[in-house]
C-alpha atoms as a PDB file:
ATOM      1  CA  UNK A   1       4.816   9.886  16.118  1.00  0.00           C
ATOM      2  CA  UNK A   2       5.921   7.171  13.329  1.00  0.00           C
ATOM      3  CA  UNK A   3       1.767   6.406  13.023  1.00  0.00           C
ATOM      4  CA  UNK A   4       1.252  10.157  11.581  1.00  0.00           C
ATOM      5  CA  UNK A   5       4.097  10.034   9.261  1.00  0.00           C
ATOM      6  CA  UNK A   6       2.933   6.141   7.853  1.00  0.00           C
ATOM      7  CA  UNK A   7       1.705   6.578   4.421  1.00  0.00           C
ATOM      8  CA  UNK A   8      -0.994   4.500   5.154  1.00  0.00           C
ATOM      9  CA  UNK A   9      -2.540   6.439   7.680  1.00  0.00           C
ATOM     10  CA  UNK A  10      -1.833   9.766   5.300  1.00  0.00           C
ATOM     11  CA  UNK A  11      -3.675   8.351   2.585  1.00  0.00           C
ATOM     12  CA  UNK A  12      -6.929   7.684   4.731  1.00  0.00           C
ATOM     13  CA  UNK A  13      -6.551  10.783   6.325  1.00  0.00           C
ATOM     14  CA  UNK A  14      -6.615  12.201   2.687  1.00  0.00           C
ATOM     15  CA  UNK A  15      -9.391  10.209   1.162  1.00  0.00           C
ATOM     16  CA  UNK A  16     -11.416  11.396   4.272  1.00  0.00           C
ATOM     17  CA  UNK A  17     -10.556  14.438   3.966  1.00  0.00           C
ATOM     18  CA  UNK A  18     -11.383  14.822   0.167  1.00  0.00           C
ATOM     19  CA  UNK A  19     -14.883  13.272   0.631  1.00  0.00           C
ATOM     20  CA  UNK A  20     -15.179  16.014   2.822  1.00  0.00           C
ATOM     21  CA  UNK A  21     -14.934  18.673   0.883  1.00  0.00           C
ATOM     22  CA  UNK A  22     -16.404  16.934  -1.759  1.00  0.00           C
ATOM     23  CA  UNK A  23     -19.720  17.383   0.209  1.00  0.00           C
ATOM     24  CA  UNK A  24     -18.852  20.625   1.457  1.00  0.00           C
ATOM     25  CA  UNK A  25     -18.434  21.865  -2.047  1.00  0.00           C
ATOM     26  CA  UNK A  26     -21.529  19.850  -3.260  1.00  0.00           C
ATOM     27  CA  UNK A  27     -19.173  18.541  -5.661  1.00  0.00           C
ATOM     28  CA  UNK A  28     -20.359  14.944  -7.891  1.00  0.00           C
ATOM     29  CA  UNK A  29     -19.337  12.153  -6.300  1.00  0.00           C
ATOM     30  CA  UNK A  30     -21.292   8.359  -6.336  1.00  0.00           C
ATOM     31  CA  UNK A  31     -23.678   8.107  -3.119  1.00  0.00           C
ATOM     32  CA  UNK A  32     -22.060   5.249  -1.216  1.00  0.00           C
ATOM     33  CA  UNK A  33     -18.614   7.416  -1.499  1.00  0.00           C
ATOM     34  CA  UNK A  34     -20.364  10.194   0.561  1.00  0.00           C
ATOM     35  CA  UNK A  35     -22.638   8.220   2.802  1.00  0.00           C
ATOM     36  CA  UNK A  36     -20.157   5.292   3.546  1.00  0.00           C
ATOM     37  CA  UNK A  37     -16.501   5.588   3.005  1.00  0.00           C
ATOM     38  CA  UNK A  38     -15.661   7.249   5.735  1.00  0.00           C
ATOM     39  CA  UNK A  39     -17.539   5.759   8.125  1.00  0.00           C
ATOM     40  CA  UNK A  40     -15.254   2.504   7.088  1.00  0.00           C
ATOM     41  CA  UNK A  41     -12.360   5.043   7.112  1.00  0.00           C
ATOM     42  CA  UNK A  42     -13.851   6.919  10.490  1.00  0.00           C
ATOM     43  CA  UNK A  43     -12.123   4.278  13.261  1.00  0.00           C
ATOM     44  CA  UNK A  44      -8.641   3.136  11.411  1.00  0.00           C
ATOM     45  CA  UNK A  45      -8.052   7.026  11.527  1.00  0.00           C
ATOM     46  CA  UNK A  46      -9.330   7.919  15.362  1.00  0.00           C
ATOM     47  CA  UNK A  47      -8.201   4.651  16.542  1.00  0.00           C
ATOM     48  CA  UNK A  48      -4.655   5.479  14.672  1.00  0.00           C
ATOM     49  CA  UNK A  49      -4.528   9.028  16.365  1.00  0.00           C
ATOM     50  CA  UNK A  50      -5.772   7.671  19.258  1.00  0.00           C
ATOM     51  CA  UNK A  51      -2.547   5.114  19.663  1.00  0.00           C
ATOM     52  CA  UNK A  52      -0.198   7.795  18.880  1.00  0.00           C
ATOM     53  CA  UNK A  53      -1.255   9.967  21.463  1.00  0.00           C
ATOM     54  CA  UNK A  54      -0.641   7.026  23.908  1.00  0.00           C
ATOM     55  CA  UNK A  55       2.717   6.304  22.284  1.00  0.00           C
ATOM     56  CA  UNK A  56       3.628   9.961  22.892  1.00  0.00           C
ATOM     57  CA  UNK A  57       2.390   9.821  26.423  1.00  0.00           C
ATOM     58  CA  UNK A  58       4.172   6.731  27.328  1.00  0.00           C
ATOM     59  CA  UNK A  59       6.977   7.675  24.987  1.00  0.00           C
ATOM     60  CA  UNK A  60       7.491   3.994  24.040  1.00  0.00           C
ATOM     61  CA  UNK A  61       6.503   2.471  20.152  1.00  0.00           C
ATOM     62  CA  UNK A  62       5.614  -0.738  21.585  1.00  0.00           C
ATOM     63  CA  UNK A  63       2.080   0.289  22.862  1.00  0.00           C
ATOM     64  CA  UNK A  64      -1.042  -1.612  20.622  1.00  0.00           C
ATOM     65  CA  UNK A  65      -4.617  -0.823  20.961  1.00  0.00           C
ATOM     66  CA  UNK A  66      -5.837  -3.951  22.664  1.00  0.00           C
ATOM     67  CA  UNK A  67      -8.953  -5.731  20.880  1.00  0.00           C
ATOM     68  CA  UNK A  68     -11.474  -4.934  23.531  1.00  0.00           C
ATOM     69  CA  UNK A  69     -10.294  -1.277  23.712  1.00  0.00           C
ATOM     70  CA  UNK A  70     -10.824  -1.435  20.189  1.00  0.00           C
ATOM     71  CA  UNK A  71     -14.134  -2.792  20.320  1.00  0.00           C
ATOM     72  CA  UNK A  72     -15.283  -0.468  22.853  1.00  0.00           C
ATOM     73  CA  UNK A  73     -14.264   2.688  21.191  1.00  0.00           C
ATOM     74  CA  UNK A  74     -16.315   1.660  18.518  1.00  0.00           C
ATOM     75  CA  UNK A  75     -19.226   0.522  20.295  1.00  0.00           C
ATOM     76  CA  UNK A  76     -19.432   3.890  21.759  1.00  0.00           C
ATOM     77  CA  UNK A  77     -19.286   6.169  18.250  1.00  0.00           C
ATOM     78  CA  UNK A  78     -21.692   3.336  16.652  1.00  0.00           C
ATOM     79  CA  UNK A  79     -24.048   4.210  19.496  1.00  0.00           C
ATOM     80  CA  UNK A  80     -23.283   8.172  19.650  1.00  0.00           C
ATOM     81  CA  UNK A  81     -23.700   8.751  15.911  1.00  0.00           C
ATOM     82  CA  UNK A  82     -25.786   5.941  14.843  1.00  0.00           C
ATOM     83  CA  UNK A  83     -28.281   5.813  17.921  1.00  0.00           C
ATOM     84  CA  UNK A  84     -27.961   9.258  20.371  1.00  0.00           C
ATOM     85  CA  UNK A  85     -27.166  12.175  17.431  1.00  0.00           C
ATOM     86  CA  UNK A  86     -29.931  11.077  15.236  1.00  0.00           C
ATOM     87  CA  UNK A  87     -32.343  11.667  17.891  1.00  0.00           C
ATOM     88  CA  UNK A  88     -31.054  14.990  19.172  1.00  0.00           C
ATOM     89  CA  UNK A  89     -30.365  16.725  15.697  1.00  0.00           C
ATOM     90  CA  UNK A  90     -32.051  16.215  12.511  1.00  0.00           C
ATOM     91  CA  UNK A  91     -29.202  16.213  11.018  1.00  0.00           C
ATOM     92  CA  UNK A  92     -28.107  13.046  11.588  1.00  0.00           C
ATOM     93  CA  UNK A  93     -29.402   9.917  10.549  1.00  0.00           C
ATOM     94  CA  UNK A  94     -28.848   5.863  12.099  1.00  0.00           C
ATOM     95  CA  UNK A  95     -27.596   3.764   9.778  1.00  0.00           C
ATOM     96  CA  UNK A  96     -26.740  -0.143  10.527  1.00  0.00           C
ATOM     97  CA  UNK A  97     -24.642  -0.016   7.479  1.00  0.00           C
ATOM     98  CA  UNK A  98     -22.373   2.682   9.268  1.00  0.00           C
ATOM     99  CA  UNK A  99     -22.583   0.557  12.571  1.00  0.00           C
ATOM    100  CA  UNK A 100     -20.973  -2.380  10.126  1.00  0.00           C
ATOM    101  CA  UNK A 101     -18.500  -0.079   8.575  1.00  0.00           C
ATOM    102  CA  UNK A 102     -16.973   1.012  11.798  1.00  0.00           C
ATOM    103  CA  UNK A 103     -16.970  -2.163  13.359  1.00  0.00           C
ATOM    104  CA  UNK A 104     -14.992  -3.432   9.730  1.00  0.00           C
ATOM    105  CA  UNK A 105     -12.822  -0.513   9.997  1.00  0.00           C
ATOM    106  CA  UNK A 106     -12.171  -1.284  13.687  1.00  0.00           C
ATOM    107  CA  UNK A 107     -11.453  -4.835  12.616  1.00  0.00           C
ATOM    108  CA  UNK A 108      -9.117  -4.187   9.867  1.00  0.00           C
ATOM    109  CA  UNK A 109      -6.978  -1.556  12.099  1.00  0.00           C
ATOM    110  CA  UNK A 110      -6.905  -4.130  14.663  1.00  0.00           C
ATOM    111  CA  UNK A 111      -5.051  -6.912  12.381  1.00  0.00           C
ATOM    112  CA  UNK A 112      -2.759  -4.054  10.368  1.00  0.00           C
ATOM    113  CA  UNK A 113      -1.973  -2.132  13.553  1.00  0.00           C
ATOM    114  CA  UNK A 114       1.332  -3.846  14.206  1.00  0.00           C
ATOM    115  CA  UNK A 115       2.126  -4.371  10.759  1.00  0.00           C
ATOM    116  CA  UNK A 116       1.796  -1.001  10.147  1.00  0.00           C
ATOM    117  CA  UNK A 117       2.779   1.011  13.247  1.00  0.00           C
END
């Protein structure tokens, strides 16, 4: 569980987190902070939780998210939230800028995963 104690992790977890609320509590904040940060901040965190899960499961440290794992994962919330929620719920909206900022986060949690975890 070394991934959910890495201050790294903790801080995007945070910054999520605070954007959050921010827009829970209407509170002012610039535009791109609510409508893009966390979708750059969206797969370093699931993709984080998601490889200490495994870790736990195989009770080893020296599990990595492979790149086409990686890649996949992120295919599929691009498509759920960017493509199949926007036409189900109003709610949502499709955005190729959050299809770019997942597949950036994806990339930069791929090339800092072993350097931080």
């Amino acid at each position: 569980m070394k991934i959910l104690k890495n201050h790294i992790f903790l801080i995007l977890c945070f910054f999520a987190f605070l954007i959050y609320l921010a827009s829970k509590f209407s509170l002012p904040l610039p535009n791109w902070m609510y409508f893009y940060v966390n979708d750059l901040l969206c797969m370093p965190i699931v993709l984080g939780l998601s490889l200490a899960i495994l870790r736990f499961i195989k009770k080893t440290e020296s599990i990595y998210v492979p790149l086409g794992i990686i890649l996949l994962m992120t295919a599929y919330y691009a498509f759920y939230f960017e493509w199949l929620m926007p036409q189900l719920h109003t709610r949502y909206t499709g955005d190729l800028m959050d299809v770019f900022l997942y597949f950036l986060g994806a990339i930069l949690f791929y090339l800092f995963q072993k350097r931080l975890f």
